[in-house]
N, C-alpha and C. Protein backbone atom coordinates (compact mmCIF):
# COMPACT_ATOMS: atom_id res chain seq x y z
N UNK A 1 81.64 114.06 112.84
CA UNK A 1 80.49 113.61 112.06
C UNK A 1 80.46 112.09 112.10
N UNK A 2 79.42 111.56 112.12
CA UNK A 2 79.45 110.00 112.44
C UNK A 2 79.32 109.70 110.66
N UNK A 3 80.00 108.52 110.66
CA UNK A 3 80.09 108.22 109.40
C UNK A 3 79.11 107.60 108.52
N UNK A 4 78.61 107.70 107.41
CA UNK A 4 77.25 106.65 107.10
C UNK A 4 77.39 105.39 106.56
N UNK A 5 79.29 105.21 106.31
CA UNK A 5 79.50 104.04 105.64
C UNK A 5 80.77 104.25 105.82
N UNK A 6 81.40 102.63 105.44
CA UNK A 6 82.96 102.58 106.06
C UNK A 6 83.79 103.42 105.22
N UNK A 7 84.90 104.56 105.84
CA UNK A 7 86.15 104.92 105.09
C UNK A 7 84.90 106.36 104.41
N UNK A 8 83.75 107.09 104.80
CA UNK A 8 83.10 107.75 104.36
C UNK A 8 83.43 109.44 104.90
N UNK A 9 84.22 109.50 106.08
CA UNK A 9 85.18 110.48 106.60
C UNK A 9 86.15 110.58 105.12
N UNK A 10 86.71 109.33 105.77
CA UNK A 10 88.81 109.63 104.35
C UNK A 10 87.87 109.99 102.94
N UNK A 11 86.50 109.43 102.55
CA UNK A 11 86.49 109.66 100.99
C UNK A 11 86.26 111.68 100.94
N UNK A 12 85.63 112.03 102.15
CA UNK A 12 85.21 113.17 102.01
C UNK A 12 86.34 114.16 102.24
N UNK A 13 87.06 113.59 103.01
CA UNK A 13 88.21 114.71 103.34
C UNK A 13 88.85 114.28 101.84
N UNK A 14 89.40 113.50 101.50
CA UNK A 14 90.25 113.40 99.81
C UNK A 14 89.28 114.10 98.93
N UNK A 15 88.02 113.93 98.53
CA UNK A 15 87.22 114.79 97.70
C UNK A 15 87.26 116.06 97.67
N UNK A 16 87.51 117.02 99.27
CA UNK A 16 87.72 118.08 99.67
C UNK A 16 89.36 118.45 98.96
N UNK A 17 90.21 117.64 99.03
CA UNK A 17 91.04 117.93 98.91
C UNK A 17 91.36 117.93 97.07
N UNK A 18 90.93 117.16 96.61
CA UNK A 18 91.15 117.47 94.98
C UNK A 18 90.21 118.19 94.76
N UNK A 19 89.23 119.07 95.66
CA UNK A 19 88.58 120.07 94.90
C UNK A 19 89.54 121.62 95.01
N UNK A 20 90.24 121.51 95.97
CA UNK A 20 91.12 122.87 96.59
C UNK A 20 92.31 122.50 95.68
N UNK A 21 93.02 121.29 95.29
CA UNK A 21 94.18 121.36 94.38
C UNK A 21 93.93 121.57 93.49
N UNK A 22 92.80 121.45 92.38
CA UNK A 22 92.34 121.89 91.46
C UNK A 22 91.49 123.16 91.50
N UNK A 23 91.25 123.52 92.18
CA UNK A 23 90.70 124.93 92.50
C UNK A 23 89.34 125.72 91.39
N UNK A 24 88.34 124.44 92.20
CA UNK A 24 86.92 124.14 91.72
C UNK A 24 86.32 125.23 92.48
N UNK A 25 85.19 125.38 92.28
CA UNK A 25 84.34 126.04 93.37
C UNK A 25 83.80 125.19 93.59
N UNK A 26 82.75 124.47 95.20
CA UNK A 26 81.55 124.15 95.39
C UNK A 26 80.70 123.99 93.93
N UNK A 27 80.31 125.46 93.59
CA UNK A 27 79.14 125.30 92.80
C UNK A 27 79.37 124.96 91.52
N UNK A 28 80.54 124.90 91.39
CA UNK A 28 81.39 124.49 89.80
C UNK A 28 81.35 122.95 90.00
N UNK A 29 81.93 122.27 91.11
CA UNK A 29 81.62 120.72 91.03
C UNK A 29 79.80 120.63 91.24
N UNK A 30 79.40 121.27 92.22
CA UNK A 30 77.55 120.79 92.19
C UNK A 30 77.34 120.71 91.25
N UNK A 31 77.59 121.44 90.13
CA UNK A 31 76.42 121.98 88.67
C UNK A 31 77.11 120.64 88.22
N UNK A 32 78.21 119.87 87.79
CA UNK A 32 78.46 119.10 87.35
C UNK A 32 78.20 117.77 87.82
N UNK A 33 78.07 117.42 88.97
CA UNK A 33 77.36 116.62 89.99
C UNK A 33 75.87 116.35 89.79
N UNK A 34 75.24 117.64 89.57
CA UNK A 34 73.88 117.63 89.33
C UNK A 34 73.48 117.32 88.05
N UNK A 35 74.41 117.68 87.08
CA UNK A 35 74.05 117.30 85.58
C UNK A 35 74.75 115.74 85.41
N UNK A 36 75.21 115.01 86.29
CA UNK A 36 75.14 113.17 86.13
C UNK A 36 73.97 113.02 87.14
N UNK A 37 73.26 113.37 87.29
CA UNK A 37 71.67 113.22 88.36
C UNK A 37 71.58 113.11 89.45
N UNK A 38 72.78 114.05 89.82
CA UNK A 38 73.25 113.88 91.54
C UNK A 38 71.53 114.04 91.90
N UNK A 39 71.64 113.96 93.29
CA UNK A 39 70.28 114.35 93.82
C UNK A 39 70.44 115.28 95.30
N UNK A 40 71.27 115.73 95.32
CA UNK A 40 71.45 116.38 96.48
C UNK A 40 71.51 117.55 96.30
N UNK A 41 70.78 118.79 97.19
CA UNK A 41 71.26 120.16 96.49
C UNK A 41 72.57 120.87 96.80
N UNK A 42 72.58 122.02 96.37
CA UNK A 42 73.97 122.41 96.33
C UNK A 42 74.41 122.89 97.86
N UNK A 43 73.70 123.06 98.88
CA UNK A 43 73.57 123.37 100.35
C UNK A 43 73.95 122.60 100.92
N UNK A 44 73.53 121.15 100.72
CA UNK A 44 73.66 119.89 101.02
C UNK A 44 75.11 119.35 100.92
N UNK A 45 75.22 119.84 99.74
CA UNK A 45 77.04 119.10 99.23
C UNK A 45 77.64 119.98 99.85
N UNK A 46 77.74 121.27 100.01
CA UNK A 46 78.29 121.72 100.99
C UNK A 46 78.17 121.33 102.22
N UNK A 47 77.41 120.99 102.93
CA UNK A 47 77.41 121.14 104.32
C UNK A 47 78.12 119.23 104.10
N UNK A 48 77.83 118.90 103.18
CA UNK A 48 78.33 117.58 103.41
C UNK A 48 79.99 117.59 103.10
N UNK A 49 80.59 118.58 102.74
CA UNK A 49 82.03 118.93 102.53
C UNK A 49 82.46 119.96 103.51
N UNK A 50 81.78 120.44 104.34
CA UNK A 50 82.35 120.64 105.46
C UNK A 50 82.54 120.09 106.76
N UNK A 51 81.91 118.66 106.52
CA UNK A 51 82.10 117.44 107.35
C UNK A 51 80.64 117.81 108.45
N UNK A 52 79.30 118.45 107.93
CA UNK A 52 78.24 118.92 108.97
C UNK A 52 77.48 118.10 108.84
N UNK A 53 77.07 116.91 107.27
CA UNK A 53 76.10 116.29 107.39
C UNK A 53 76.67 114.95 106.70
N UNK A 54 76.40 113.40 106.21
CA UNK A 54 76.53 112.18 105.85
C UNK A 54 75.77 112.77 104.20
N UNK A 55 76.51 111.63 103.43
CA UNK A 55 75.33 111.76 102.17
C UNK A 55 75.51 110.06 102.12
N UNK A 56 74.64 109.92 101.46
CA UNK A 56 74.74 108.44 100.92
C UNK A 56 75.57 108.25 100.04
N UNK A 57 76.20 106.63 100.09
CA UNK A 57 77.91 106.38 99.30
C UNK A 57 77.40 106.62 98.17
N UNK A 58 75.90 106.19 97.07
CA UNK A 58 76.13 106.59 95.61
C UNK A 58 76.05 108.03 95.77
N UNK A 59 75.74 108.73 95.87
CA UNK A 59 75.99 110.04 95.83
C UNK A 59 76.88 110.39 96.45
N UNK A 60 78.18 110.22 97.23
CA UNK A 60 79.14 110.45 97.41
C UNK A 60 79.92 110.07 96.57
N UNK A 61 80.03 108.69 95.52
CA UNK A 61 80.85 108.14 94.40
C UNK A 61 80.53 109.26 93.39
N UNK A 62 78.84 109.24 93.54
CA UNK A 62 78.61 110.11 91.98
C UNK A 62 79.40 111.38 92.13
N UNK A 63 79.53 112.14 93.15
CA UNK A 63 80.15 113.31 93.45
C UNK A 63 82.01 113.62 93.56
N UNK A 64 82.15 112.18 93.64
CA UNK A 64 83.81 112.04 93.39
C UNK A 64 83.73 111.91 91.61
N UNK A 65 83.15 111.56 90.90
CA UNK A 65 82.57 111.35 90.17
C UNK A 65 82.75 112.07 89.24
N UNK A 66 81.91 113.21 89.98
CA UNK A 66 81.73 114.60 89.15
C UNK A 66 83.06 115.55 89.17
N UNK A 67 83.92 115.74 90.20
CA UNK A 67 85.09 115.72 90.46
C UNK A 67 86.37 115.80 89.64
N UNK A 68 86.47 114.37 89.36
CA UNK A 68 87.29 113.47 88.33
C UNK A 68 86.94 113.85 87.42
N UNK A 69 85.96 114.31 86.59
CA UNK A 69 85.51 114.57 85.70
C UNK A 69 85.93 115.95 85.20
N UNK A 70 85.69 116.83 86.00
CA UNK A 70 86.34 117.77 85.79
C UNK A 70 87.63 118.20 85.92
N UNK A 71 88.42 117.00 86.55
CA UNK A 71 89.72 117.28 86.63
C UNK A 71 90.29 116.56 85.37
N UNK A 72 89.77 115.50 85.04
CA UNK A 72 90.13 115.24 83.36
C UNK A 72 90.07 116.31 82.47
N UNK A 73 89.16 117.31 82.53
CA UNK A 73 88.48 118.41 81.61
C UNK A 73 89.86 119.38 82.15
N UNK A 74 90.73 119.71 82.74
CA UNK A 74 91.80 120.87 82.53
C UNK A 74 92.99 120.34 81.96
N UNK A 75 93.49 121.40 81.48
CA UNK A 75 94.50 121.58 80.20
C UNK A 75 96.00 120.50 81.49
N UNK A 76 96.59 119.93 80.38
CA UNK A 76 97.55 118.64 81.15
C UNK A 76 98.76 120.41 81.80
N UNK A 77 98.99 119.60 82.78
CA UNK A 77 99.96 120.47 83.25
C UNK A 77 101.13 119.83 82.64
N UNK A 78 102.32 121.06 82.79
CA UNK A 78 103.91 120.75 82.32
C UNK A 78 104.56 119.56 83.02
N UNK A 79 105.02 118.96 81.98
CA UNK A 79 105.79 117.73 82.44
C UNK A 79 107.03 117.78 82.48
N UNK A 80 107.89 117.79 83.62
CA UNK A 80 109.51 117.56 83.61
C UNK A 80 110.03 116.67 82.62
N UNK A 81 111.06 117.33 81.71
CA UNK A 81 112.09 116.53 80.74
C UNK A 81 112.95 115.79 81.13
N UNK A 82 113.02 114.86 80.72
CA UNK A 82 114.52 113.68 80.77
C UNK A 82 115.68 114.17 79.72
N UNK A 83 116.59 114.16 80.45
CA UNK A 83 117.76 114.17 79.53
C UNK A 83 117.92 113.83 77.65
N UNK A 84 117.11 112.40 77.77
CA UNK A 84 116.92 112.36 76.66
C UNK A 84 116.04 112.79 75.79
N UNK A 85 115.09 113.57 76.50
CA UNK A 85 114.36 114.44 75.73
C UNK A 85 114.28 115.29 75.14
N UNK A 86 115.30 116.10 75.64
CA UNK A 86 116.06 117.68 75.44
C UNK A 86 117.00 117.26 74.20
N UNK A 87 117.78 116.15 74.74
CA UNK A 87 118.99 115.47 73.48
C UNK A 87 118.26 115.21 72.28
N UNK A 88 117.15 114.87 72.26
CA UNK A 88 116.73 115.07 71.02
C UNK A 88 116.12 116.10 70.23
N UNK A 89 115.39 116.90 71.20
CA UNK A 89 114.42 117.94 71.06
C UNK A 89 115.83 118.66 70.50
N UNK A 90 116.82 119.11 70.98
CA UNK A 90 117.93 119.81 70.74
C UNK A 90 118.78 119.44 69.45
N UNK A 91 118.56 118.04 68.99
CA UNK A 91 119.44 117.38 67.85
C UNK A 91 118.83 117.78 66.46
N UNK A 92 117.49 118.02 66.47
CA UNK A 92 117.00 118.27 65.14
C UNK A 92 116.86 117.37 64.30
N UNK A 93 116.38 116.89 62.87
CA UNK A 93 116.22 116.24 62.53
C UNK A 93 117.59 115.36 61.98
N UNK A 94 118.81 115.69 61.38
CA UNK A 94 119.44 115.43 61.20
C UNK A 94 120.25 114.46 62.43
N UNK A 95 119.96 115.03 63.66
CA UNK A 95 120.50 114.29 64.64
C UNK A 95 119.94 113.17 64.87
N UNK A 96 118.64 113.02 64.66
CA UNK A 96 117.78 111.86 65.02
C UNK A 96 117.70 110.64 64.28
N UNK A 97 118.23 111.14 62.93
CA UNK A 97 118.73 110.14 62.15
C UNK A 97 119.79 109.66 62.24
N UNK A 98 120.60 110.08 63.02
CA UNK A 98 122.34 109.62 63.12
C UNK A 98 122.12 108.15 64.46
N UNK A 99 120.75 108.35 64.74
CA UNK A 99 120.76 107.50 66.11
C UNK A 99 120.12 106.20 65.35
């Protein structure tokens, strides 16, 4: 696909790619895309995420956009403990005062 603007390949393949790690649908990012005033239809963003057609960079930002947005919107995933986290989580209150 010829590109319509510089680095407009890498933004689309990375967009593609936090939509599959987060495990969006297409029409789950469009509808959200479309409700910040994307202007592209939902055919379009597809074919433009399967690398078949160019969109223009604001509507490619707005659509990373929409994205991010919804990846803010899911529940925080589990975070690995530190040692000292457990040491306290494990000490109870009485322990936490001894420190």
């Amino acid at each position: 696909m010829m590109s319509a603007f510089p680095h407009a390949d890498e933004q689309r393949a990375l967009i593609n790619a936090a939509i599959s790690e987060s495990g969006f649908s297409v029409g789950e990012v469009w509808l959200h895309y479309f409700s910040l005033s994307g202007e592209v239809d939902e055919y379009e963003v597809e074919a433009y995420l399967a690398g078949l057609m160019p969109m223009p960079a604001l509507e490619c930002d707005l659509l990373a956009l929409a994205v991010n947005e919804l990846i803010d919107d899911l529940p925080p995933r589990r975070r690995a403990p530190f040692s000292d986290d457990l040491a306290r989580a494990h000490a109870g209150p009485e322990g936490a005062a001894a420190h």
